[in-house]
Protein backbone atom coordinates (compact mmCIF):
# COMPACT_ATOMS: atom_id res chain seq x y z
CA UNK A 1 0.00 0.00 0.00
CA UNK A 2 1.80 3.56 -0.56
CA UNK A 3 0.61 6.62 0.13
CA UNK A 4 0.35 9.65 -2.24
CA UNK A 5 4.10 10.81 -1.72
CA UNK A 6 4.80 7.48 -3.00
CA UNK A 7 5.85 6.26 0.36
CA UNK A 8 5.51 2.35 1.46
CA UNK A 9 3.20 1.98 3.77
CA UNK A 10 3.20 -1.64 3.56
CA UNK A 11 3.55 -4.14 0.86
CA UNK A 12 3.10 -8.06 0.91
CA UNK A 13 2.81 -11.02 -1.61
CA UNK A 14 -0.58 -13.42 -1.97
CA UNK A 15 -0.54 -16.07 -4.31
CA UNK A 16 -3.97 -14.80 -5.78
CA UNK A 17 -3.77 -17.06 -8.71
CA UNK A 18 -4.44 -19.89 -6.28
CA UNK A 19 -7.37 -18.12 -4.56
CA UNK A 20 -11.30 -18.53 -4.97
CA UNK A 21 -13.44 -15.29 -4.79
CA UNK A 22 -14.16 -16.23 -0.69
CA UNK A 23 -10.43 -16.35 -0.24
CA UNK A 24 -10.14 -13.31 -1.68
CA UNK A 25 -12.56 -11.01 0.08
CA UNK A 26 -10.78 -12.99 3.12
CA UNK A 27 -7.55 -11.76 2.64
CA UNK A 28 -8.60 -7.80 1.20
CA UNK A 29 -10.32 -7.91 4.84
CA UNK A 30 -6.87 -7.17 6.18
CA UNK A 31 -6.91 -3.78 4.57
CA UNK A 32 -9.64 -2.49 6.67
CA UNK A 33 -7.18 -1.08 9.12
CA UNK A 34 -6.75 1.88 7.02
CA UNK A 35 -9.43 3.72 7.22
CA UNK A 36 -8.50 6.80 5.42
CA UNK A 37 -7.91 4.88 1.92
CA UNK A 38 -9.12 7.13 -0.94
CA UNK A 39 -9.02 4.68 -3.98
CA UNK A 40 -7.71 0.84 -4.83
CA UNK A 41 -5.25 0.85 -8.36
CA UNK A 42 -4.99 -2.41 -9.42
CA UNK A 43 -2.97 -4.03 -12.16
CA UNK A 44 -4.35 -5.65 -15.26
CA UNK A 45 -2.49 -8.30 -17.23
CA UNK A 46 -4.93 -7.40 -20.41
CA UNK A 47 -6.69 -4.39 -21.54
CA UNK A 48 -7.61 -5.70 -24.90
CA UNK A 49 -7.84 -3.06 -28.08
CA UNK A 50 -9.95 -0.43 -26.17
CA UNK A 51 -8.48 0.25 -22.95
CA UNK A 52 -5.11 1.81 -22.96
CA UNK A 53 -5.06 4.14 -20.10
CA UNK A 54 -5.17 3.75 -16.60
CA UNK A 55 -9.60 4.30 -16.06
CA UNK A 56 -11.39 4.49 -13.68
CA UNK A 57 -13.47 0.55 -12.38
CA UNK A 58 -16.74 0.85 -13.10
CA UNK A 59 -19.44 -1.40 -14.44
CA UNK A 60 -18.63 -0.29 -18.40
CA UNK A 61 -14.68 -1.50 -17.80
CA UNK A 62 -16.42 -4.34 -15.93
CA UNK A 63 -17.77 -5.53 -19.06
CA UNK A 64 -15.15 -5.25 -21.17
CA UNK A 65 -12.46 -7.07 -18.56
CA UNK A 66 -15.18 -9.89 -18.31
CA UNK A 67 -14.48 -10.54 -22.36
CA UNK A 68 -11.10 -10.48 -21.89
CA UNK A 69 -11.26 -13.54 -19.15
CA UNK A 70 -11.06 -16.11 -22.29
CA UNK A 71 -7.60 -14.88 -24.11
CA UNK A 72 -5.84 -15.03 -20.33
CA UNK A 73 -7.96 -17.06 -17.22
CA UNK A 74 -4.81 -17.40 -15.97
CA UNK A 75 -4.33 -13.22 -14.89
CA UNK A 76 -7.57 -11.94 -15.29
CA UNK A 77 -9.96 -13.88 -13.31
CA UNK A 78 -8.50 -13.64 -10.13
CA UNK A 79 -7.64 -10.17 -10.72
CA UNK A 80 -11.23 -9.32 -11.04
CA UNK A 81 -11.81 -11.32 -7.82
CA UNK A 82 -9.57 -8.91 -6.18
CA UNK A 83 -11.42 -6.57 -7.43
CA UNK A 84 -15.25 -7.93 -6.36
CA UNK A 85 -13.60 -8.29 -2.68
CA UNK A 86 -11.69 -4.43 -2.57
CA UNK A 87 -15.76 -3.39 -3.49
CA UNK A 88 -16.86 -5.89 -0.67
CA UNK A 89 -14.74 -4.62 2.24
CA UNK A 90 -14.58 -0.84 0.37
CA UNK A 91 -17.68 -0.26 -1.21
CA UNK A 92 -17.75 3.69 -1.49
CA UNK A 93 -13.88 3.56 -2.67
CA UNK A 94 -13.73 4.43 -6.05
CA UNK A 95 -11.18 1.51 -8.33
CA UNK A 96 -9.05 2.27 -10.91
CA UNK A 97 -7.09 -0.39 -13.54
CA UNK A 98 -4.39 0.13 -15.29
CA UNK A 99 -2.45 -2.58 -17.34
CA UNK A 100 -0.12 -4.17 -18.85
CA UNK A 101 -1.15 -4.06 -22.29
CA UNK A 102 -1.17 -0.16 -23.04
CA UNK A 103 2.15 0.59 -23.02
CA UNK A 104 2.69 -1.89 -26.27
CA UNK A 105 -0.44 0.01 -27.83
CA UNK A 106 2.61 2.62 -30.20
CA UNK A 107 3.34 -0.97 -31.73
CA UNK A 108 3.01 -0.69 -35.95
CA UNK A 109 0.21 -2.59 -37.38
CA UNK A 110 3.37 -4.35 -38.89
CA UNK A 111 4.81 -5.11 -35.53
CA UNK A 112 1.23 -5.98 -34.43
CA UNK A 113 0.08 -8.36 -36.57
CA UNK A 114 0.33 -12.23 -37.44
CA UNK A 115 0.56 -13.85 -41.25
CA UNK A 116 -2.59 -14.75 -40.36
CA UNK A 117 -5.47 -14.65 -42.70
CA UNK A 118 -6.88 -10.73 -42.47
CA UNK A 119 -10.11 -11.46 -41.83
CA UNK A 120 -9.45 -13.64 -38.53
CA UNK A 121 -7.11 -10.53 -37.60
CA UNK A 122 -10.23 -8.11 -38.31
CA UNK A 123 -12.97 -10.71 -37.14
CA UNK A 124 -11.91 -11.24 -33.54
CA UNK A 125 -9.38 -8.54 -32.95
CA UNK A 126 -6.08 -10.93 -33.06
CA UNK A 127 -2.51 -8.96 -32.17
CA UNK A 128 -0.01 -9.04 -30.41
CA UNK A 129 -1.06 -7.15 -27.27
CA UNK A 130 2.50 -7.65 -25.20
CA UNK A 131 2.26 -7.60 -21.65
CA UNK A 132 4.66 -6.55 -18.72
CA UNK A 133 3.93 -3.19 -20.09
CA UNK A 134 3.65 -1.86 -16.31
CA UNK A 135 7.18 -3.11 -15.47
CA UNK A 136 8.74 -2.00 -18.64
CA UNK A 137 7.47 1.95 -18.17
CA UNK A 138 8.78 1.53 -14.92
CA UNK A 139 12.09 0.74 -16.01
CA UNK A 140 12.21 3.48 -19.13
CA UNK A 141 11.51 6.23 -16.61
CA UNK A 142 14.12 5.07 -14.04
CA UNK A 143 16.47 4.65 -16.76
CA UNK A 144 15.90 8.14 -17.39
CA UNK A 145 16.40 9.27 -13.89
CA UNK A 146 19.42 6.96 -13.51
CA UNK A 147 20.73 8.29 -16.69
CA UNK A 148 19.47 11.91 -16.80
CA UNK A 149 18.70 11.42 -20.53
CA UNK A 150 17.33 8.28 -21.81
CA UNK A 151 18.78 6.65 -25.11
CA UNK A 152 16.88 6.02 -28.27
CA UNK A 153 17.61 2.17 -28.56
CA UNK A 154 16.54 0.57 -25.64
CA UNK A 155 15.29 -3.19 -24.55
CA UNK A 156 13.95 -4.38 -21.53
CA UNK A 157 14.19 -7.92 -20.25
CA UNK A 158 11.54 -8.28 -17.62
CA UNK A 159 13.01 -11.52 -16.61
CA UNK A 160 10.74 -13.88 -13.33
CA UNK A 161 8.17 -16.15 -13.37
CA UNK A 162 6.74 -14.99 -16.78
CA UNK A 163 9.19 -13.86 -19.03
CA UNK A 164 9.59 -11.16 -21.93
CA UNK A 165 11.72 -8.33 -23.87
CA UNK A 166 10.60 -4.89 -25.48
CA UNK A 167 12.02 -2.65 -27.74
CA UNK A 168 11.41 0.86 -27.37
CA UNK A 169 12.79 3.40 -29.31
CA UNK A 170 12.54 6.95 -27.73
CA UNK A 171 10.24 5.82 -24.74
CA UNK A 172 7.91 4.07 -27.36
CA UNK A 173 7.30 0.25 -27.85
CA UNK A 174 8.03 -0.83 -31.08
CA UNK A 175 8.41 -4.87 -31.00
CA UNK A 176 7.95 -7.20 -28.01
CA UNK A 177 8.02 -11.13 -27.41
CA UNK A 178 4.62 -11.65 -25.64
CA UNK A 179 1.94 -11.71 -28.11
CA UNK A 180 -2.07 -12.43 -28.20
CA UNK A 181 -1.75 -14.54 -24.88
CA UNK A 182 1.10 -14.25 -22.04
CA UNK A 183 2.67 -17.63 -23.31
CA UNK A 184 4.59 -16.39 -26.53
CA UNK A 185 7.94 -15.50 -26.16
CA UNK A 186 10.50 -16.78 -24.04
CA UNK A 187 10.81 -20.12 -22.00
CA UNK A 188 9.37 -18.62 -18.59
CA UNK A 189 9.13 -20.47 -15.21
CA UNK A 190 6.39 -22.66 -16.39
CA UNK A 191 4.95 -21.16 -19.38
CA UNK A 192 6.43 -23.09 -22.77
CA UNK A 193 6.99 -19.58 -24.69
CA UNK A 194 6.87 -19.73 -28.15
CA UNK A 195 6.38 -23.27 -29.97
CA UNK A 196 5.51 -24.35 -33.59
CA UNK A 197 2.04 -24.08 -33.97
CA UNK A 198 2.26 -27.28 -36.24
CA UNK A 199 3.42 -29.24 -33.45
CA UNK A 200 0.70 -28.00 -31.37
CA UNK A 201 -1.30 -28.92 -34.18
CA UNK A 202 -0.21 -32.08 -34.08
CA UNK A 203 -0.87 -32.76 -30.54
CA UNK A 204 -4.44 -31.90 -30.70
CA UNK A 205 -4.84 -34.31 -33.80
CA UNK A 206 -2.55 -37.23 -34.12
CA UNK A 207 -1.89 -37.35 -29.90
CA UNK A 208 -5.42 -36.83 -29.24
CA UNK A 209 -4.94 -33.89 -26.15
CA UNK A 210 -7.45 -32.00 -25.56
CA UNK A 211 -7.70 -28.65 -25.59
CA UNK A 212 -7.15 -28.34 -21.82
CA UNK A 213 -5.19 -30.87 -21.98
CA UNK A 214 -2.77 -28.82 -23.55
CA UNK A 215 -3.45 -25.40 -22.31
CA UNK A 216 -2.80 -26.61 -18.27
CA UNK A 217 0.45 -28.08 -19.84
CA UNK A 218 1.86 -25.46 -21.53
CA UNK A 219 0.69 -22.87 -18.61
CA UNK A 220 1.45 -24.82 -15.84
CA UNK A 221 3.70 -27.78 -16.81
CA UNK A 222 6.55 -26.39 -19.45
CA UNK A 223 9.18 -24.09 -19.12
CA UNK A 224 12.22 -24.54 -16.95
CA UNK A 225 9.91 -26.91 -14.39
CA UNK A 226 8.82 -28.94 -17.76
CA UNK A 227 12.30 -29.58 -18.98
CA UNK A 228 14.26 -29.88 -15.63
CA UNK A 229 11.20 -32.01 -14.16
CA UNK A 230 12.62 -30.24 -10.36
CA UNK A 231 11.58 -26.79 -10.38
CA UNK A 232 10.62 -23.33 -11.88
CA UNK A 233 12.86 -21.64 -9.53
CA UNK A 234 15.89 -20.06 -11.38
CA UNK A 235 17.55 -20.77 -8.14
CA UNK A 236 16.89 -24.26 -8.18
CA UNK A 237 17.59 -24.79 -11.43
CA UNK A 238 21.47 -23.31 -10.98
CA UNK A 239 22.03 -25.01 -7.88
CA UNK A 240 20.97 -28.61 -9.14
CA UNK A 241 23.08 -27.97 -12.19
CA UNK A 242 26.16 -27.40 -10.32
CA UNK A 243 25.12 -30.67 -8.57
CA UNK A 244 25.18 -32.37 -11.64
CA UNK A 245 21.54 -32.54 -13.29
CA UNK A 246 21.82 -32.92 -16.92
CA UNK A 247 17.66 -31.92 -16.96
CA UNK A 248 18.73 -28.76 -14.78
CA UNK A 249 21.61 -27.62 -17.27
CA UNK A 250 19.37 -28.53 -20.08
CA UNK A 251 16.71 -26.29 -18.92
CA UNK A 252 19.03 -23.04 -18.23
CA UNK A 253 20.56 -23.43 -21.14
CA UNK A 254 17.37 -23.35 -23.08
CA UNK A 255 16.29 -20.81 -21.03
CA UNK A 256 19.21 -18.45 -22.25
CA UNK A 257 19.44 -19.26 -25.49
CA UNK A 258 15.72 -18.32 -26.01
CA UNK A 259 16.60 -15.02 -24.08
CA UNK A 260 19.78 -14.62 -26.00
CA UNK A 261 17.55 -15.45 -29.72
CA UNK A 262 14.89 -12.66 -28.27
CA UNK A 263 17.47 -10.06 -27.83
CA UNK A 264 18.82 -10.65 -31.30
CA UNK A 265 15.11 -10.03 -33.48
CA UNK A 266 14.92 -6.64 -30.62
CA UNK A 267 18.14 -5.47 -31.99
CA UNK A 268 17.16 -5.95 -35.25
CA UNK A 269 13.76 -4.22 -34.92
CA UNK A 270 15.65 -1.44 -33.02
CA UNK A 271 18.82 -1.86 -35.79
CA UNK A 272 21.00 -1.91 -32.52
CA UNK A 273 20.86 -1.61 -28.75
CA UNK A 274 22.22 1.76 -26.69
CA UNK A 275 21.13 0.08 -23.41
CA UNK A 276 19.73 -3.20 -22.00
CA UNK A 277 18.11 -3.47 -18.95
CA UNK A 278 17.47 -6.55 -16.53
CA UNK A 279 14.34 -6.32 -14.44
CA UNK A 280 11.83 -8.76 -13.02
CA UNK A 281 12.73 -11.75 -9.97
CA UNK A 282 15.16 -13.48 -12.25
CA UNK A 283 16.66 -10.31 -13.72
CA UNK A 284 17.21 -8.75 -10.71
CA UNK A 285 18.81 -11.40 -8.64
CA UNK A 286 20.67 -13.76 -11.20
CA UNK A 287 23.90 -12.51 -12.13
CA UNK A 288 24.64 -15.20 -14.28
CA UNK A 289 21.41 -15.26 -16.02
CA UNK A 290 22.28 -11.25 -16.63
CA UNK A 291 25.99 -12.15 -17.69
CA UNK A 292 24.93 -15.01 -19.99
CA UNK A 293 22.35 -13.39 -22.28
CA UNK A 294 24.30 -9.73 -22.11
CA UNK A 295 26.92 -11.74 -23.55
CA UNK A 296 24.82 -11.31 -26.86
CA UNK A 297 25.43 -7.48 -27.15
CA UNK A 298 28.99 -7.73 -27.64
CA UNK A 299 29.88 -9.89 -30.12
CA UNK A 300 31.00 -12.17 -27.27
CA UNK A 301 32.94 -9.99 -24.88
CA UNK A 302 31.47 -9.26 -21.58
CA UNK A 303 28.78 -6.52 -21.89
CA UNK A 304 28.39 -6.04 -17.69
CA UNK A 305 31.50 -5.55 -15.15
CA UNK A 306 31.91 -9.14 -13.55
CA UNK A 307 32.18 -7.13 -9.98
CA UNK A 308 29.17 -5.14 -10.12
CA UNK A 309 27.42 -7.44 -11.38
CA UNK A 310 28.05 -9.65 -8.85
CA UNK A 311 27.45 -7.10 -5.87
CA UNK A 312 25.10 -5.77 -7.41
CA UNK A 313 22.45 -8.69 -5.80
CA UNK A 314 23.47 -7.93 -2.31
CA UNK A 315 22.98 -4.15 -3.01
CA UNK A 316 19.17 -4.24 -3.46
CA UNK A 317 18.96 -0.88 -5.61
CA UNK A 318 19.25 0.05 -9.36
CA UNK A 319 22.69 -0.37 -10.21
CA UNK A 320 25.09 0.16 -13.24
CA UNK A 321 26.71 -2.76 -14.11
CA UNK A 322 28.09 -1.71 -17.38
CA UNK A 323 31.66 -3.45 -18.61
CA UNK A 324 34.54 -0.50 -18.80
CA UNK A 325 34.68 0.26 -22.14
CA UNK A 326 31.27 -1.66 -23.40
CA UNK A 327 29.31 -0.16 -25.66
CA UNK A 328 25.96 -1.05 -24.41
CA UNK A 329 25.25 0.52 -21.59
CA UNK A 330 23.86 -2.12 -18.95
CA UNK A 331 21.32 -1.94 -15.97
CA UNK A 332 19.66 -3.73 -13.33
CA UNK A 333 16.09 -1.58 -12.34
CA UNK A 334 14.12 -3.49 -9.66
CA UNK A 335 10.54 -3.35 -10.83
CA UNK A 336 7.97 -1.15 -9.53
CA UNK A 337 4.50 -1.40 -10.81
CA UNK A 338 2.89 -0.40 -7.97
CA UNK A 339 4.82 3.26 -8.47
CA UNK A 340 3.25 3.46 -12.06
CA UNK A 341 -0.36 2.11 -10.88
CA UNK A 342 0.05 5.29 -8.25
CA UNK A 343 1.22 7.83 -10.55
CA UNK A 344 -1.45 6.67 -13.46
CA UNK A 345 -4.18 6.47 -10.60
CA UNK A 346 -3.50 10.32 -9.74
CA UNK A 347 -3.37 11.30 -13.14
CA UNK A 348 -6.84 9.42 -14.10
CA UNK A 349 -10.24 11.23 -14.49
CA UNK A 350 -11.88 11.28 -11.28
């Protein structure tokens, strides 16, 4: 919770994902203790084609969020729980939601779209919405700060349990790796990424999976817990490794060289990179995950300083971690979406 100076007042972590709506008004019940709250931001995964600005909750937006509870169960249903208990326990408190999806709504209609037949893409509104969107203006502004001007060739790696990377030239997106759905894009904690439709294809045919089947796998069961079978903790993953886990090395290795093929097509949509910055759980506490795909900008030379890069974990701030003489510039910016959620929330038509 932070106050309007942007000051903590307290913060905490609820696996709402796992929650029913009873657990949910349950757990916003906590918040009653203060008593002087003026309004509830809360973060949307998806925003779909219309809303791309931070808006106030009421039953119009209702509507619309409802429809968007088919592209991504996953986010937006408990979200909207969340928000059915903040009107429970806060009824006369007016909602906002901002999300994820607007910041990736500068992308081209080239950038945009799928070789898909037109008509689907004009029939049911199919794009590439991106996501992390939150995170990544987060980053772009702090860059800014950190920087005092902010370069014109940027990407973002918002690097934890879901996974993606942005281009944004001059503050704008112009190209990012989610797409339609969260799951597109890189090999994330236990989302698949991206995967040849034809073998998807396939499964549903020839294997006979279900639909469900194969949405709860590639959701729930892929990614670095699918192929290392142990976990979908980075951590995990490094330290079993080391021990000697072929399915462990297997799985980080994938996991990079996704990252490392992602940062290639946003240099060439960008036609170079001025500055790369990690972000997200991963991001900002693997050093080697940060090493291994930076090593990408350089033509194989280290892009971050080994030292700072190391420290820069134990630090917990936004750090620098730039190699002497690199030519990519290099940060680490600890994510703050609740900062933007405040700012947008202030800025929204009350």
């Amino acid at each position: 919770m932070l106050a309007q100076d942007e000051s903590l007042l307290q913060s905490g972590t609820e696996s709402w994902a796992s929650a029913d709506r009873s657990q949910c008004v349950a757990r916003v019940e906590a918040l009653r203790r203060f008593s002087n709250c003026e309004a509830v931001g809360h973060r949307f995964v998806h925003g779909g084609l219309k809303l791309r600005r931070t808006v106030l909750l009421d039953a119009a937006v209702r509507e619309q969020l409802d429809a968007l509870v088919a592209i991504d169960p996953l986010h937006m249903r408990p979200a909207l729980w969340v928000a059915d208990a903040v009107s429970t326990v806060f009824p006369d408190v007016p909602q906002y939601a901002a999300f994820d999806t607007a910041f990736h709504a500068t992308l081209s209609e080239a950038a945009a779209g799928y070789g898909i037949p037109q008509e689907w893409t004009e029939r049911w509104g199919l794009r590439r919405f991106g996501f992390h969107g939150l995170s990544v203006a987060y980053s772009v502004g702090r860059a800014r700060e950190m920087l005092r001007a902010l370069p014109e060739r940027v990407v973002v790696c918002h690097l934890g349990s879901g996974c993606s990377m942005t281009a944004v030239r001059q503050g704008r997106s112009v190209d990012t790796t989610m797409g339609f759905t969260p799951l597109e894009g890189l090999m994330m904690g236990t989302r698949s990424g991206s995967v040849d439709p034809g073998l998807l294809l396939y499964l549903l045919t020839t294997a006979k999976m279900t639909a469900h089947e194969l949405a709860d796998a590639l959701n729930h069961r892929a990614g670095l817990l699918g192929v290392s079978g142990l976990s979908a903790d980075m951590r995990q993953i490094i330290a079993a490794a080391a021990a000697g886990s072929g399915t462990a090395a297997l799985a980080y290795n994938r996991f990079i060289l996704y990252a490392r093929r992602a940062l290639g097509a946003m240099l060439g949509a960008l036609g170079g990179v001025e500055l790369l910055i990690f972000t997200g759980g991963i991001g900002e506490n693997s050093a080697r995950v940060r090493r291994d795909i930076a090593l990408a900008v350089n033509e194989g030379s280290p892009a971050v300083d080994a030292a700072a890069n190391e420290s820069a974990n134990e630090a917990g701030v936004d750090v620098d971690i730039t190699a002497s003489g690199g030519d990519t510039r290099v940060l680490l910016i600890h994510a703050r979406e609740d900062l933007v959620i405040l700012r947008e929330l202030l800025q929204a038509p009350h």
